[in-house]
Protein backbone atom coordinates (compact mmCIF):
# COMPACT_ATOMS: atom_id res chain seq x y z
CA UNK A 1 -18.59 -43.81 18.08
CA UNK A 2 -20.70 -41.65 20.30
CA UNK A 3 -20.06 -42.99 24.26
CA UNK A 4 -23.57 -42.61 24.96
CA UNK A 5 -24.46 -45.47 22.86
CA UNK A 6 -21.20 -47.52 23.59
CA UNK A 7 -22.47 -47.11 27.30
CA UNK A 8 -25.76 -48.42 26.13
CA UNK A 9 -24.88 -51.29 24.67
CA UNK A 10 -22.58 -52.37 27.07
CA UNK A 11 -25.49 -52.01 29.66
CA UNK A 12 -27.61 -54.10 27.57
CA UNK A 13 -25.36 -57.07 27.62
CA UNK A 14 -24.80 -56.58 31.47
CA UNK A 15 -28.34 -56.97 32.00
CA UNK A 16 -28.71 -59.69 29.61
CA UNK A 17 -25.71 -61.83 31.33
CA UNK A 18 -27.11 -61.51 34.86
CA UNK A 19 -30.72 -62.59 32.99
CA UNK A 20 -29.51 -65.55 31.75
CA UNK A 21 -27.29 -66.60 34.84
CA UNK A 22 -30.17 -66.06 36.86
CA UNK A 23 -32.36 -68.03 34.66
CA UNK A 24 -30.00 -70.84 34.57
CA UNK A 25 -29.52 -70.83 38.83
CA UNK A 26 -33.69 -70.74 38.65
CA UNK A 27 -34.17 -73.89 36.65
CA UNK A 28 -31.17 -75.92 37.68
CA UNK A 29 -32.42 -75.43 41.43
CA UNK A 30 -36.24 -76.85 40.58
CA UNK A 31 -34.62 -79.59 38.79
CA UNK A 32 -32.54 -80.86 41.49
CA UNK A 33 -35.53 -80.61 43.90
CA UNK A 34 -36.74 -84.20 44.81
CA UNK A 35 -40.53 -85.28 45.50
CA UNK A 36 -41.29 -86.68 48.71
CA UNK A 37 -41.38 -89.98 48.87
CA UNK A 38 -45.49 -90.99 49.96
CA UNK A 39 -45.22 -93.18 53.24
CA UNK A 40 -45.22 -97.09 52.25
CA UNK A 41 -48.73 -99.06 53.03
CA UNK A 42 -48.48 -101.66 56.08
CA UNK A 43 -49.56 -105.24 53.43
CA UNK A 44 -51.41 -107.46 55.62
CA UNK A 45 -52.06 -111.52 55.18
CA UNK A 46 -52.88 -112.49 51.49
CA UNK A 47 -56.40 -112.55 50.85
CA UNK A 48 -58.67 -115.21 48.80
CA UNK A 49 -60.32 -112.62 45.93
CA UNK A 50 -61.93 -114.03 42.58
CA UNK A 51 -59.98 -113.74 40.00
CA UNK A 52 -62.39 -113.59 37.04
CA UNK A 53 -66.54 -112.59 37.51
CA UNK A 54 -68.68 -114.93 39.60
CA UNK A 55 -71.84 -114.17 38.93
CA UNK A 56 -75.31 -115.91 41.38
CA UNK A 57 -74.84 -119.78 40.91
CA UNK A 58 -71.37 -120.17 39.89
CA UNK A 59 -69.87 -123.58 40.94
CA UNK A 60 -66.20 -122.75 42.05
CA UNK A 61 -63.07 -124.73 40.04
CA UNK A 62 -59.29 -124.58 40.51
CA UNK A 63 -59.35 -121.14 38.35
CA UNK A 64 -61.67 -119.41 39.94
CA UNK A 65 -59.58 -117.66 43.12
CA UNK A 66 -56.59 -117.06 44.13
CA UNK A 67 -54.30 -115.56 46.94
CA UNK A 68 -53.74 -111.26 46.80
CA UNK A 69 -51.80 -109.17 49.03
CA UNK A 70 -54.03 -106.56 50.49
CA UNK A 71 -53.60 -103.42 52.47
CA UNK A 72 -53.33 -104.68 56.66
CA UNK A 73 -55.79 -102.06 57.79
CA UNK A 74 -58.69 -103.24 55.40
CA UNK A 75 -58.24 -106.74 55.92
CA UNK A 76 -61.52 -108.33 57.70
CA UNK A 77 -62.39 -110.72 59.94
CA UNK A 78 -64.91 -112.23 57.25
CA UNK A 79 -61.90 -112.37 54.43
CA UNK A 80 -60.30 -115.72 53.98
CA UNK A 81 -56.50 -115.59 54.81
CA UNK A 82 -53.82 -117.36 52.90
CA UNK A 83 -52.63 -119.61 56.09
CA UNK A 84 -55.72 -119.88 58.02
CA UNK A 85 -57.83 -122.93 58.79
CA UNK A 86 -60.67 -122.51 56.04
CA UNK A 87 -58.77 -120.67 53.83
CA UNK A 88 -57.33 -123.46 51.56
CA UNK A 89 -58.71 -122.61 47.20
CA UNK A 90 -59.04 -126.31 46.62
CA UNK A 91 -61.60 -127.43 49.81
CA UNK A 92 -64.09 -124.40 48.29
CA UNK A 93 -63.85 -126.51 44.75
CA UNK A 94 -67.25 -127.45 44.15
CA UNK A 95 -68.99 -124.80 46.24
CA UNK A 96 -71.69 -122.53 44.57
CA UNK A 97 -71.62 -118.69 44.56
CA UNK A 98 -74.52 -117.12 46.63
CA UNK A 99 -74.01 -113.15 45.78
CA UNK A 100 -72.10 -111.77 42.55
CA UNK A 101 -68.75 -111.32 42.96
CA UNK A 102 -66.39 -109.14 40.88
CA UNK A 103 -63.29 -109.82 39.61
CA UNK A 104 -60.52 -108.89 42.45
CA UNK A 105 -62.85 -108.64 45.53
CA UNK A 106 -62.69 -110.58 48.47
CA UNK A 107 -64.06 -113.88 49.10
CA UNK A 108 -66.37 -113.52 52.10
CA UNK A 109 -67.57 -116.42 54.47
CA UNK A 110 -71.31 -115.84 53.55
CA UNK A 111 -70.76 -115.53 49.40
CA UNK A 112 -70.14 -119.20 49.06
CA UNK A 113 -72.46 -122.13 50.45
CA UNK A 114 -70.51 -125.55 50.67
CA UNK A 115 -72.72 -128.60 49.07
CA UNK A 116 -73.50 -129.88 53.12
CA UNK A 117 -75.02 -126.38 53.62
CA UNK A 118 -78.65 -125.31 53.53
CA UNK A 119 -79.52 -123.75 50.53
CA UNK A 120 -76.65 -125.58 48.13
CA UNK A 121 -79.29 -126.95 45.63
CA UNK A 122 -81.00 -123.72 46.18
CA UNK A 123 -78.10 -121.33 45.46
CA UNK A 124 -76.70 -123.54 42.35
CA UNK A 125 -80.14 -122.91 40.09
CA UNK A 126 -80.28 -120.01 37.59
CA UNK A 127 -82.82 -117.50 37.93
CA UNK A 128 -86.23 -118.81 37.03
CA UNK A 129 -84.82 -122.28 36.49
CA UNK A 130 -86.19 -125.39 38.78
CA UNK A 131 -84.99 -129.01 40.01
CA UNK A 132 -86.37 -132.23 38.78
CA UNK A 133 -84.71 -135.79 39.84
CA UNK A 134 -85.71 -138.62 37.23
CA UNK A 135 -85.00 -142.26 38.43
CA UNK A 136 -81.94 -144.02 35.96
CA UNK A 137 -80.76 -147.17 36.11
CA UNK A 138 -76.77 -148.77 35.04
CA UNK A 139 -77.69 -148.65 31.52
CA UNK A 140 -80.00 -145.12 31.24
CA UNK A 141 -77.87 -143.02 32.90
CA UNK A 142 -74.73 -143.93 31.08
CA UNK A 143 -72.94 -146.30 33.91
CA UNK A 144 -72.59 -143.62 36.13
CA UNK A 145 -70.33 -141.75 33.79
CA UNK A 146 -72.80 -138.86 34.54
CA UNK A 147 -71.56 -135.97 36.67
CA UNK A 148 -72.55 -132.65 38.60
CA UNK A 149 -72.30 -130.09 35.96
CA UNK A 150 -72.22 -132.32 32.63
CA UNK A 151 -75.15 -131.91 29.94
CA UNK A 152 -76.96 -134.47 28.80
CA UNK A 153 -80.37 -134.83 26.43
CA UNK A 154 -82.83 -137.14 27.69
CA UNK A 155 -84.55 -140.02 25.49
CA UNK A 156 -88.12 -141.28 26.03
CA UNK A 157 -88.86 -144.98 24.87
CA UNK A 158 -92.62 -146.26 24.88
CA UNK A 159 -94.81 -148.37 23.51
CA UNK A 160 -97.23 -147.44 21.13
CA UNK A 161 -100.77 -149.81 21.13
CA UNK A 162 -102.36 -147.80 18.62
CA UNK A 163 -106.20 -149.44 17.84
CA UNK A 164 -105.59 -152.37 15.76
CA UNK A 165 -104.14 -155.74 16.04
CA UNK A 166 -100.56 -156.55 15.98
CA UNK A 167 -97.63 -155.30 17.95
CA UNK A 168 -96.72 -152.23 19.57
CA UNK A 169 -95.19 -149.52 18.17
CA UNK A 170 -91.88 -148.82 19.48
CA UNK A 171 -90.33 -145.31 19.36
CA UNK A 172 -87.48 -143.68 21.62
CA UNK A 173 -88.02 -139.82 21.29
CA UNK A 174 -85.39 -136.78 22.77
CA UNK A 175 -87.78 -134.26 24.38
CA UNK A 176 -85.14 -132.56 25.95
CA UNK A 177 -81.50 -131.40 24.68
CA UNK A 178 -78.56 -129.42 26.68
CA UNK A 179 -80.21 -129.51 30.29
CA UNK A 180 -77.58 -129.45 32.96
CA UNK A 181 -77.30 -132.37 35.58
CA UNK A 182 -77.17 -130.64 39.29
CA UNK A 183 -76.64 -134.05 41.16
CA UNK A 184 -76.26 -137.39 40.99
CA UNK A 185 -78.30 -139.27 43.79
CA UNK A 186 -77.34 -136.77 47.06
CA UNK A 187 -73.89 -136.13 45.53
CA UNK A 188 -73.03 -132.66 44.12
CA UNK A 189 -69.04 -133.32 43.43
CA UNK A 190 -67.55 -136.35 41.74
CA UNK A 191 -67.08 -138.99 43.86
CA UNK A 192 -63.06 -140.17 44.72
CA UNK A 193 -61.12 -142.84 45.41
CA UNK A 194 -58.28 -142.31 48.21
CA UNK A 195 -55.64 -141.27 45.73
CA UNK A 196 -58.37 -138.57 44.95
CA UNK A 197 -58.92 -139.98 41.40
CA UNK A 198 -61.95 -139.22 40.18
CA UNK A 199 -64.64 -142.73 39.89
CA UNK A 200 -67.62 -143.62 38.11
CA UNK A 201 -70.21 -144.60 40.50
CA UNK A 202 -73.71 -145.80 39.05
CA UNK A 203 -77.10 -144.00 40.42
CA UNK A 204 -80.20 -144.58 40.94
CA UNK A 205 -81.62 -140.63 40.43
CA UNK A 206 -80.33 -137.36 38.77
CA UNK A 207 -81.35 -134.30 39.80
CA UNK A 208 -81.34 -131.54 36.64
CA UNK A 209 -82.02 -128.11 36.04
CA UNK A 210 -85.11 -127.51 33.73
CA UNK A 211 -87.52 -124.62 33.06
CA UNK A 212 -91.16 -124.83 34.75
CA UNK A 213 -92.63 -125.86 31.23
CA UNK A 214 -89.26 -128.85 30.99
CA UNK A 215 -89.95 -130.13 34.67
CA UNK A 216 -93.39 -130.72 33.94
CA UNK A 217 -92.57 -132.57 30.37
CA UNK A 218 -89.96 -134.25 32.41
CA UNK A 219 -93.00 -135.49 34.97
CA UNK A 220 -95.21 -136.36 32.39
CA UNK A 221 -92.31 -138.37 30.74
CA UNK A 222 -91.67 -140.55 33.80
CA UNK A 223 -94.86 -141.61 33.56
CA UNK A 224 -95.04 -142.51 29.61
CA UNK A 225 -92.00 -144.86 29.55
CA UNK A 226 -88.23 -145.22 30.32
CA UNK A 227 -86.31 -142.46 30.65
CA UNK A 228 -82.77 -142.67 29.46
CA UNK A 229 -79.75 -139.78 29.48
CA UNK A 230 -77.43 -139.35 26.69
CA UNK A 231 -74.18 -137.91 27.65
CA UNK A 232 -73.55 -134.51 25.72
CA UNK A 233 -69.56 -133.21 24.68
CA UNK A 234 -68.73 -129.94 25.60
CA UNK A 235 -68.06 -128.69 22.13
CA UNK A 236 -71.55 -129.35 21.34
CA UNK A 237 -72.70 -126.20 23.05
CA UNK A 238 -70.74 -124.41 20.38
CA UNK A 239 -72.61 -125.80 17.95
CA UNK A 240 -75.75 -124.86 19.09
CA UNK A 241 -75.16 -121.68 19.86
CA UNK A 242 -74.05 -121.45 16.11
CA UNK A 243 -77.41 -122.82 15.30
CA UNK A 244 -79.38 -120.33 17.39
CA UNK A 245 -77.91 -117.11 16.03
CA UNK A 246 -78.08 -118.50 12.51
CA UNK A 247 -82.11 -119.04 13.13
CA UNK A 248 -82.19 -115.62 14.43
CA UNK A 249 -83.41 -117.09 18.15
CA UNK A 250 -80.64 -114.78 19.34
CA UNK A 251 -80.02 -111.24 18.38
CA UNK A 252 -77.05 -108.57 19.81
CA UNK A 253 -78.06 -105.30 19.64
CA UNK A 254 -75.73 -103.00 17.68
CA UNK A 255 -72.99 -100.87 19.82
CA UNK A 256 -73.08 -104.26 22.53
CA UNK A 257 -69.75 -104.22 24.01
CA UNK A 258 -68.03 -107.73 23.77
CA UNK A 259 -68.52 -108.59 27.13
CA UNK A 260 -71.80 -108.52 27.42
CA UNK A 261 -72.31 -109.96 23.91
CA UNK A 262 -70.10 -113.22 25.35
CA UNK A 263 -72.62 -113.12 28.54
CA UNK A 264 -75.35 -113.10 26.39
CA UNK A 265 -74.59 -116.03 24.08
CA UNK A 266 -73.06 -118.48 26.77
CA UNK A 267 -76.46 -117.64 28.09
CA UNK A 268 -78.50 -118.73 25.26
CA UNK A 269 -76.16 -121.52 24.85
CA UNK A 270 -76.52 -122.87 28.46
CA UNK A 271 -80.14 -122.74 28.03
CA UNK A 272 -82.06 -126.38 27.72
CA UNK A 273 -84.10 -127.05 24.65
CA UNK A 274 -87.19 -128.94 24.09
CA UNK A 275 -87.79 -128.01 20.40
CA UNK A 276 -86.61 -129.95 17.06
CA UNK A 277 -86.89 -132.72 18.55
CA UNK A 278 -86.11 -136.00 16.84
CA UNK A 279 -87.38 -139.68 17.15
CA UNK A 280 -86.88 -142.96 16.25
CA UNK A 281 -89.25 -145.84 15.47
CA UNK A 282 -88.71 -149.71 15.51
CA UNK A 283 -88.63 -149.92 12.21
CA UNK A 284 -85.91 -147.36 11.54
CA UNK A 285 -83.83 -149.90 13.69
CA UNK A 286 -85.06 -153.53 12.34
CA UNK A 287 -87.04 -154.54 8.83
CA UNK A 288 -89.22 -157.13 11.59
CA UNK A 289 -90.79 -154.12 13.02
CA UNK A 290 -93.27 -151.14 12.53
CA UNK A 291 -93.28 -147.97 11.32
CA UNK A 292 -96.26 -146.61 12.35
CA UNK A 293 -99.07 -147.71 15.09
CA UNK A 294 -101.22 -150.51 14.71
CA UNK A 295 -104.21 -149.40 12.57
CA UNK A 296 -108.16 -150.10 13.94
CA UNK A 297 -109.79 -152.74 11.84
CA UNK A 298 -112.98 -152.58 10.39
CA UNK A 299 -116.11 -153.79 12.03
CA UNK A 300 -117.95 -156.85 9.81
CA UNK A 301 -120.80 -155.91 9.95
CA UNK A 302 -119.94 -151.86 8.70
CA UNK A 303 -117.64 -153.74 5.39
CA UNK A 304 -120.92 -155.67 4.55
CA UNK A 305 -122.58 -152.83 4.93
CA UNK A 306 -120.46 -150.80 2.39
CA UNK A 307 -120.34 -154.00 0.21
CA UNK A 308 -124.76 -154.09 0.03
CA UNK A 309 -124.40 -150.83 -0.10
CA UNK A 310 -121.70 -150.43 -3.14
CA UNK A 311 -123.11 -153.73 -4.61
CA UNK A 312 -126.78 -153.56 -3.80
CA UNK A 313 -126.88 -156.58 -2.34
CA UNK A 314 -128.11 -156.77 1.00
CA UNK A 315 -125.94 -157.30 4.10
CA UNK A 316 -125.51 -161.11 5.41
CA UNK A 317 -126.63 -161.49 8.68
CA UNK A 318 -124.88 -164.68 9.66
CA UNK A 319 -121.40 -166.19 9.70
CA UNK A 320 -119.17 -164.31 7.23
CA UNK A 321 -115.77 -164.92 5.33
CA UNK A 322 -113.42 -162.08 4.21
CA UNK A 323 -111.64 -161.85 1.49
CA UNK A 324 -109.44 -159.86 -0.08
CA UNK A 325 -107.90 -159.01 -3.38
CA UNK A 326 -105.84 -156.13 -3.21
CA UNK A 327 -107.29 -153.35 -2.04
CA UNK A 328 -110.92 -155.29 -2.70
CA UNK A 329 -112.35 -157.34 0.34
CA UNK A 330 -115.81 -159.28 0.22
CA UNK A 331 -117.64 -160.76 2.58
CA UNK A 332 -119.17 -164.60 1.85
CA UNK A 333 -121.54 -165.75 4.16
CA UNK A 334 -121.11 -169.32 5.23
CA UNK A 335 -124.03 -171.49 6.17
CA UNK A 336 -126.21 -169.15 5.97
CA UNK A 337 -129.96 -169.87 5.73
């Protein structure tokens, strides 16, 4: 074998042994390196945040906050501390949102308004919505089984005098389904006993929350009849909302993302309705009463009018007797000269 290449070769490998070694040293050297650990965050106190959306007008429950830790140099003096003097979830119960909150931000002291502050009534209505109080009594507003935040449709009963003779015309009518009660009397919570049970307590007014055009059929109402509330169950908003998008009264536009298509239907579904209404007369509830109003009679001396003038006689002008066969009636004079 000619040495030249035998020296060649064996320089070759040479070259490739110290390659590799130095190779290996390289990579085993980066692997054992170790990042730096980043320098630990100082937590301060627990803060109150939100724990799911609260948008403008949200009444607060047990679900709505709770306690997270939070970096010590961005705590504020505005943030409610876990520990502190107002900073206890269940005294806020019942208090209304005043500005949006997201999900995971702080509670400040001026987002919520408590139900002794001024504004409460204010901050609890829905854009565009208004109050209305109606006067109830034990029976019509369902023995004080009515509470802040329940929904209830309202019943109108009347008399009807119609232009006849005879009795009224009774009729209870709904004119308004799925409106929201705000208060009960001055109270915005339930009211307690002292084992903080939560008690029925009759009133004398509800305050709800209507449109412009519902507060003014509510007004006129008052001044038709009795007004009387009829408890709603919360499934039944469910059902209405399953009413509404099969009349087409609501429609998602396509490529909606799911959140705001919930939004939009709780919306719709929280909304109070004055339309299909339904009614019931006296008669629908006893055979001893009407149907329909009281219907004008006819004048005596317009039916002898229409008898001359069917009959060609002409019309008496003295005392008269009716009387009827069916759908016939004549008119006899009586001592007539």
């Amino acid at each position: 074998m000619d040495v030249k290449k035998v020296a060649l070769l064996i320089g070759a490998l040479v070259i490739a042994v110290v390659t590799a070694v130095m190779a290996k040293n390289m990579f085993t050297g980066a692997g054992t390196q170790q990042a730096a650990a980043a320098p630990a965050v100082p937590m301060g106190p627990k803060v109150l945040v939100a724990r799911k959306p609260l948008p403008v007008g949200s009444m607060i429950d047990a679900d709505s906050l709770t306690y997270q830790a939070w970096p010590k140099e961005l705590v504020q003096g505005a943030y409610y501390t876990q520990g502190g003097i107002d900073g206890d979830p269940l005294k806020m119960v019942g208090m209304v949102v005043r500005n949006p909150v997201t999900a995971g931000q702080p509670i400040t002291r001026g987002t919520l308004v408590g139900p002794n502050d001024r504004g409460f009534l204010a901050a609890a209505l829905g854009p565009g919505m208004r109050a209305v109080t109606v006067s109830v009594s034990a029976t019509s507003g369902v023995a004080g089984f009515v509470f802040p935040g329940d929904r209830v449709d309202m019943m109108l009963t009347q008399g009807v005098e119609g232009g006849g003779v005879g009795p009224q015309l009774k009729v209870t009518e709904t004119i308004v389904r799925n409106i929201r009660v705000l208060a009960t009397d001055q109270r915005i919570e339930q009211g307690k006993d002292k084992d903080g049970k939560v008690i029925a307590i009759p009133s004398q007014t509800v305050t709800l929350e209507a449109t412009p055009r519902i507060a003014e059929k509510i007004a006129v109402a008052t001044s038709l009849g009795q007004m009387s509330l009829a408890l709603r169950s919360i499934a039944d908003n469910t059902a209405e909302l399953e009413r509404a998008v099969a009349s087409g009264q609501v429609k998602v536009p396509a490529g909606t993302a799911p959140g705001q298509e919930r939004q939009m239907l709780l919306a719709v579904a929280n909304q109070p309705m004055d339309n299909n209404t339904t009614f019931v007369t006296g008669g629908d509830v006893s055979r001893f009463q009407r149907r329909t109003v009281p219907a004008k009679p006819i004048a005596p001396t317009a039916m002898a009018s229409a008898n001359g003038a069917m009959g060609g006689v002409v019309a008496p002008t003295g005392p008269v007797v009716r009387v009827s066969r069916g759908n016939t009636v004549t008119v006899v004079p009586v001592g007539a000269r």
